[in-house]
Protein backbone atom coordinates (compact mmCIF):
# COMPACT_ATOMS: atom_id res chain seq x y z
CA UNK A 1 230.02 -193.04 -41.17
CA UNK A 2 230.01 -189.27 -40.11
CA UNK A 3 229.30 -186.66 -42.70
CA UNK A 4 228.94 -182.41 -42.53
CA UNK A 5 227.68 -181.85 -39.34
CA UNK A 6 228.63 -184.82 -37.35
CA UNK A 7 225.15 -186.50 -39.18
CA UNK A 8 225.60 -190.04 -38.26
CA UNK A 9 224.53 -192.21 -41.69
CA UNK A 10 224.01 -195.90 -42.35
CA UNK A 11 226.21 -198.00 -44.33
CA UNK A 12 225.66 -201.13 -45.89
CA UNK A 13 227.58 -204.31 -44.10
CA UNK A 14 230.47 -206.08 -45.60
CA UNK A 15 232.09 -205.13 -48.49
CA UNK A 16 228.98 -204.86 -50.62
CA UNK A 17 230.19 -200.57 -50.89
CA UNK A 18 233.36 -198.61 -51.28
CA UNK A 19 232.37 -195.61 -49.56
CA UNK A 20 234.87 -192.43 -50.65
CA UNK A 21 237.73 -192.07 -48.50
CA UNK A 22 236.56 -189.17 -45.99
CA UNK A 23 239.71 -187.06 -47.05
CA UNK A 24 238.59 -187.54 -50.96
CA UNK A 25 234.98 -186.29 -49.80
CA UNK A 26 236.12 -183.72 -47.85
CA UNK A 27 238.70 -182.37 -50.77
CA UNK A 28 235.33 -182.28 -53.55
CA UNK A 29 232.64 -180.19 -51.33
CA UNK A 30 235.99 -177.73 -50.60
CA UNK A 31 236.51 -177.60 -54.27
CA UNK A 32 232.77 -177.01 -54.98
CA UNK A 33 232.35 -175.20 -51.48
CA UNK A 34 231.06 -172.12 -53.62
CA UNK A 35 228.71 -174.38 -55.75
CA UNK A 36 226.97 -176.48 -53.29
CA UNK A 37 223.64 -174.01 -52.17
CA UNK A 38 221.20 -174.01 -54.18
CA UNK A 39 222.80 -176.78 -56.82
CA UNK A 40 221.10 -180.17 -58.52
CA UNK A 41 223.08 -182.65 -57.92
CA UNK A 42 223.15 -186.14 -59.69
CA UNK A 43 225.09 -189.00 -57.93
CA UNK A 44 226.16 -191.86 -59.63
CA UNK A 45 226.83 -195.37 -58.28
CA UNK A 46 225.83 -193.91 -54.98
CA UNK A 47 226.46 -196.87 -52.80
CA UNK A 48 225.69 -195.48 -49.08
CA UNK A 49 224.25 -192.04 -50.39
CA UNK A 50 226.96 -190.37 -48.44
CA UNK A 51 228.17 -187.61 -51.20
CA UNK A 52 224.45 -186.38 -52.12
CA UNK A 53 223.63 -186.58 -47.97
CA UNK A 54 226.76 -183.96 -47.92
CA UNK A 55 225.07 -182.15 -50.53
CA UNK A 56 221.88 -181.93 -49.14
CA UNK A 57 223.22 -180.69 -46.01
CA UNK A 58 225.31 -177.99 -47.59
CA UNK A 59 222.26 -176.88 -49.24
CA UNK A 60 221.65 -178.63 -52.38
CA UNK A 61 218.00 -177.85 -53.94
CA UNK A 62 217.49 -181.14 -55.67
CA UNK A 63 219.65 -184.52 -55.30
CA UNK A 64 219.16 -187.62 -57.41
CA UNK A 65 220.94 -191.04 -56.85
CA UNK A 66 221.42 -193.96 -59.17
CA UNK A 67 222.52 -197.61 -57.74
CA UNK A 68 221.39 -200.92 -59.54
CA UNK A 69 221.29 -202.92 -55.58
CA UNK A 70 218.18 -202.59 -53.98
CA UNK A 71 219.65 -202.88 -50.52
CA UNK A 72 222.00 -199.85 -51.34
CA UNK A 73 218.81 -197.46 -52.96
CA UNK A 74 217.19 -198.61 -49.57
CA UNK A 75 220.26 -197.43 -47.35
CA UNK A 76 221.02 -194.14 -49.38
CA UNK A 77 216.55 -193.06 -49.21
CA UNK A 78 216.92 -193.67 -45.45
CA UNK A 79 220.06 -190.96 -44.94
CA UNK A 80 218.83 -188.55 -47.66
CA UNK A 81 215.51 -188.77 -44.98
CA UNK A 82 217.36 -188.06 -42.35
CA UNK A 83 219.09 -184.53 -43.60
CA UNK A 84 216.71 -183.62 -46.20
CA UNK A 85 215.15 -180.42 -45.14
CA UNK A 86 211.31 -179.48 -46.11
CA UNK A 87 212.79 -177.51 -48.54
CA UNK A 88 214.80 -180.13 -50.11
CA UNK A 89 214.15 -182.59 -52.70
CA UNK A 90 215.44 -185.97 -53.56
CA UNK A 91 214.90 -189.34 -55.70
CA UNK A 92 216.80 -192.47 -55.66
CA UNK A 93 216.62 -194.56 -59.17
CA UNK A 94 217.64 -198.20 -59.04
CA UNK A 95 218.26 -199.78 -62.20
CA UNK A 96 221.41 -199.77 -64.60
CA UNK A 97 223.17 -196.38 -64.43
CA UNK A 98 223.42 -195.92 -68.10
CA UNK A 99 220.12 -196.99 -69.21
CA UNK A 100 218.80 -194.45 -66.35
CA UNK A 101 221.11 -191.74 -67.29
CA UNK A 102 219.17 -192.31 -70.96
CA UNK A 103 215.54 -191.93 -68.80
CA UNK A 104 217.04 -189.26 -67.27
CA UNK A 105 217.82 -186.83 -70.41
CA UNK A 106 215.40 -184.59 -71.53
CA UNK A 107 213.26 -184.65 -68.17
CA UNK A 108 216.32 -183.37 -65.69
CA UNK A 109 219.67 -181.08 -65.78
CA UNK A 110 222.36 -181.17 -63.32
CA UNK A 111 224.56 -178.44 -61.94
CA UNK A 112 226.77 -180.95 -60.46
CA UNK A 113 227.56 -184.55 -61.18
CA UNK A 114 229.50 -187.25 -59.17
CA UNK A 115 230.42 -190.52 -60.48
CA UNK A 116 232.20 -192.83 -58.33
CA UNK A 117 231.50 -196.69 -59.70
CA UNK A 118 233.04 -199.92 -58.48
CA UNK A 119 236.53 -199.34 -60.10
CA UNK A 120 236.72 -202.93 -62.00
CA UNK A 121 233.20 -203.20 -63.24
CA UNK A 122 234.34 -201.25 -66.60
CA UNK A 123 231.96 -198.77 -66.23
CA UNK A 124 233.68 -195.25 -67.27
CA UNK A 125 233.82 -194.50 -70.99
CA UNK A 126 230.08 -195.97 -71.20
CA UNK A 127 228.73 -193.83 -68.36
CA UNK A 128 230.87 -190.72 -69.24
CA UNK A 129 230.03 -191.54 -73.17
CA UNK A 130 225.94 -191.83 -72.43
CA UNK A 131 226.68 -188.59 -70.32
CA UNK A 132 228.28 -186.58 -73.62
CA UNK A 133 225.87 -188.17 -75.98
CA UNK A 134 223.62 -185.62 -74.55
CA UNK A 135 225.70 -182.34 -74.54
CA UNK A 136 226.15 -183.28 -78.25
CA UNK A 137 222.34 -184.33 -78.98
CA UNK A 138 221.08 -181.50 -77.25
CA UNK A 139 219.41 -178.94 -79.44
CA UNK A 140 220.58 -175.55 -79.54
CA UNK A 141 216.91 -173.80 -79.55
CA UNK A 142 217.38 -175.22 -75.75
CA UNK A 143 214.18 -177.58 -76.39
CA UNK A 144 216.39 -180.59 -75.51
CA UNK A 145 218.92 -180.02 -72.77
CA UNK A 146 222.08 -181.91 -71.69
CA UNK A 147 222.12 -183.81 -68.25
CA UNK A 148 225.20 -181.34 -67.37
CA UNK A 149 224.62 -177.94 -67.34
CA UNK A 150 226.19 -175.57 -69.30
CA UNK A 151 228.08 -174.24 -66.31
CA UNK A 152 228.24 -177.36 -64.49
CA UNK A 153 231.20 -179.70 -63.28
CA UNK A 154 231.49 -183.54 -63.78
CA UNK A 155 233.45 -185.04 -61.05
CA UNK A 156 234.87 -188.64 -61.58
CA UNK A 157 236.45 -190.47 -58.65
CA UNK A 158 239.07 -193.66 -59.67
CA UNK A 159 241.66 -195.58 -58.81
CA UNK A 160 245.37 -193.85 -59.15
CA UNK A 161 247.60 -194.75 -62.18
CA UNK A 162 244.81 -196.09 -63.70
CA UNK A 163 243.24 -194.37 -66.43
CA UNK A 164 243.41 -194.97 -69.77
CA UNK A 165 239.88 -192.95 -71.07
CA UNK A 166 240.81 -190.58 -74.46
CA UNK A 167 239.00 -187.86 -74.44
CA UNK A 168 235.20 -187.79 -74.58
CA UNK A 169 233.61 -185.97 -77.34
CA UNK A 170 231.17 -183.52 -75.93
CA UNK A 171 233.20 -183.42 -72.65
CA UNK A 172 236.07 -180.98 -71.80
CA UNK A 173 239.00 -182.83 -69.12
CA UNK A 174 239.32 -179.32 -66.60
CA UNK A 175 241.51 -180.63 -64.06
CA UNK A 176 242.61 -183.32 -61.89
CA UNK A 177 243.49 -183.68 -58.02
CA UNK A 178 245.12 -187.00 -56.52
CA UNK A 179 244.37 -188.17 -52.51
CA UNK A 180 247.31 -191.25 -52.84
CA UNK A 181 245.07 -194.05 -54.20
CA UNK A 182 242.09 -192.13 -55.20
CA UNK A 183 242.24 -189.57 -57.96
CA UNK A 184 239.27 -187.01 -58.71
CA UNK A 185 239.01 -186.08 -62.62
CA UNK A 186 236.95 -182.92 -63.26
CA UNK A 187 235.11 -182.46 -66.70
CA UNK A 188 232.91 -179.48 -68.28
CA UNK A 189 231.10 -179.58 -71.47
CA UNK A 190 233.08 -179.09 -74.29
CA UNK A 191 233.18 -175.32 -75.60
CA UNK A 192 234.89 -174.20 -78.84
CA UNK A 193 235.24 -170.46 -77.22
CA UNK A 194 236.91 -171.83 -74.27
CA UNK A 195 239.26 -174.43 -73.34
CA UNK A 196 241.17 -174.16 -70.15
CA UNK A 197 244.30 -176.49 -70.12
CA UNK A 198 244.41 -179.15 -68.14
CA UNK A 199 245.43 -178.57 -64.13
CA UNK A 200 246.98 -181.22 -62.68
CA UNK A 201 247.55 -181.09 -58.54
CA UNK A 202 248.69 -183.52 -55.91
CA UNK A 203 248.10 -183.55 -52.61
């Protein structure tokens, strides 16, 4: 697999990952092209590593990975290694994504957020539910922040035609862009003040 820069990473063998479809990778980082430098970035169900290794690359300050296989957290250190710049830092978590998304609160906040699990392992309303739990826990004093920050962007990667999430207290539903098979779903936390309505694109 070739990512930003013709970087050459390692993949896992078999079928034990569903890597994103190069086009669907190559859609996101245009969409957050302006958001990239500088950005923490949390990536969940990382399989191969291959999103945050993108990230890093296009100049992401901090990226953190969560995978529950040990081979995969052992693939995905090795090519965040390889790109990581001195500069750079990065931590791969292997465990259960929603009890480490719990850990996680409180200790880290995330400009950027990419979800992309195994599409049949029922995984979205309680990852996207632990991940509002937090915008609406969160203290306003600022003592206790969400996982997404205020300004950030939730990205969720999932199978086409099938989606059948309401919406997610604490979370806003921005937009959504569809690659054939493969649709991305873009959230924000929720904000009285604002709402945009919903964009909906196909490409």
């Amino acid at each position: 697999m070739r990512i930003y820069g013709n970087r050459q990473l390692k993949t896992l063998p078999g079928q034990l990952t569903r890597p994103t479809p190069a086009r669907v990778r190559e859609a996101l980082f245009n969409i957050w092209q302006g958001k990239i430098a500088g950005c923490r970035w949390l990536d969940l169900c990382a399989g191969t590593g291959a999103m945050g290794a993108e990230a890093l690359c296009r100049g992401a300050a901090e990226v953190v990975g969560i995978d529950r296989a040990n081979r995969a957290c052992g693939i995905i250190r090795q090519n965040w290694q390889s790109v990581a710049q001195p500069h750079q830092t990065y931590q791969v978590v292997r465990g259960d994504v929603v009890e480490r998304l719990q850990a996680l609160w409180g200790q880290q906040q995330f400009d950027l957020i990419y979800f992309d699990p195994p599409y049949d392992r029922d995984l979205y309303r309680p990852v996207l539910e632990a991940i509002a739990r937090t915008v609406t826990a969160s203290t306003p004093s600022g003592d206790i922040l969400p996982l997404l920050a205020p300004e950030g962007e939730l990205a969720v990667e999932h199978r086409s035609k099938h989606w059948n999430l309401d919406s997610i207290s604490g979370l806003t539903f921005d937009r959504q862009k569809v690659y054939g098979n493969t649709t991305l779903r873009f959230y924000r936390i929720y904000s009285p003040e604002v709402i945009p309505p919903p964009r909906l694109y196909c490409s």
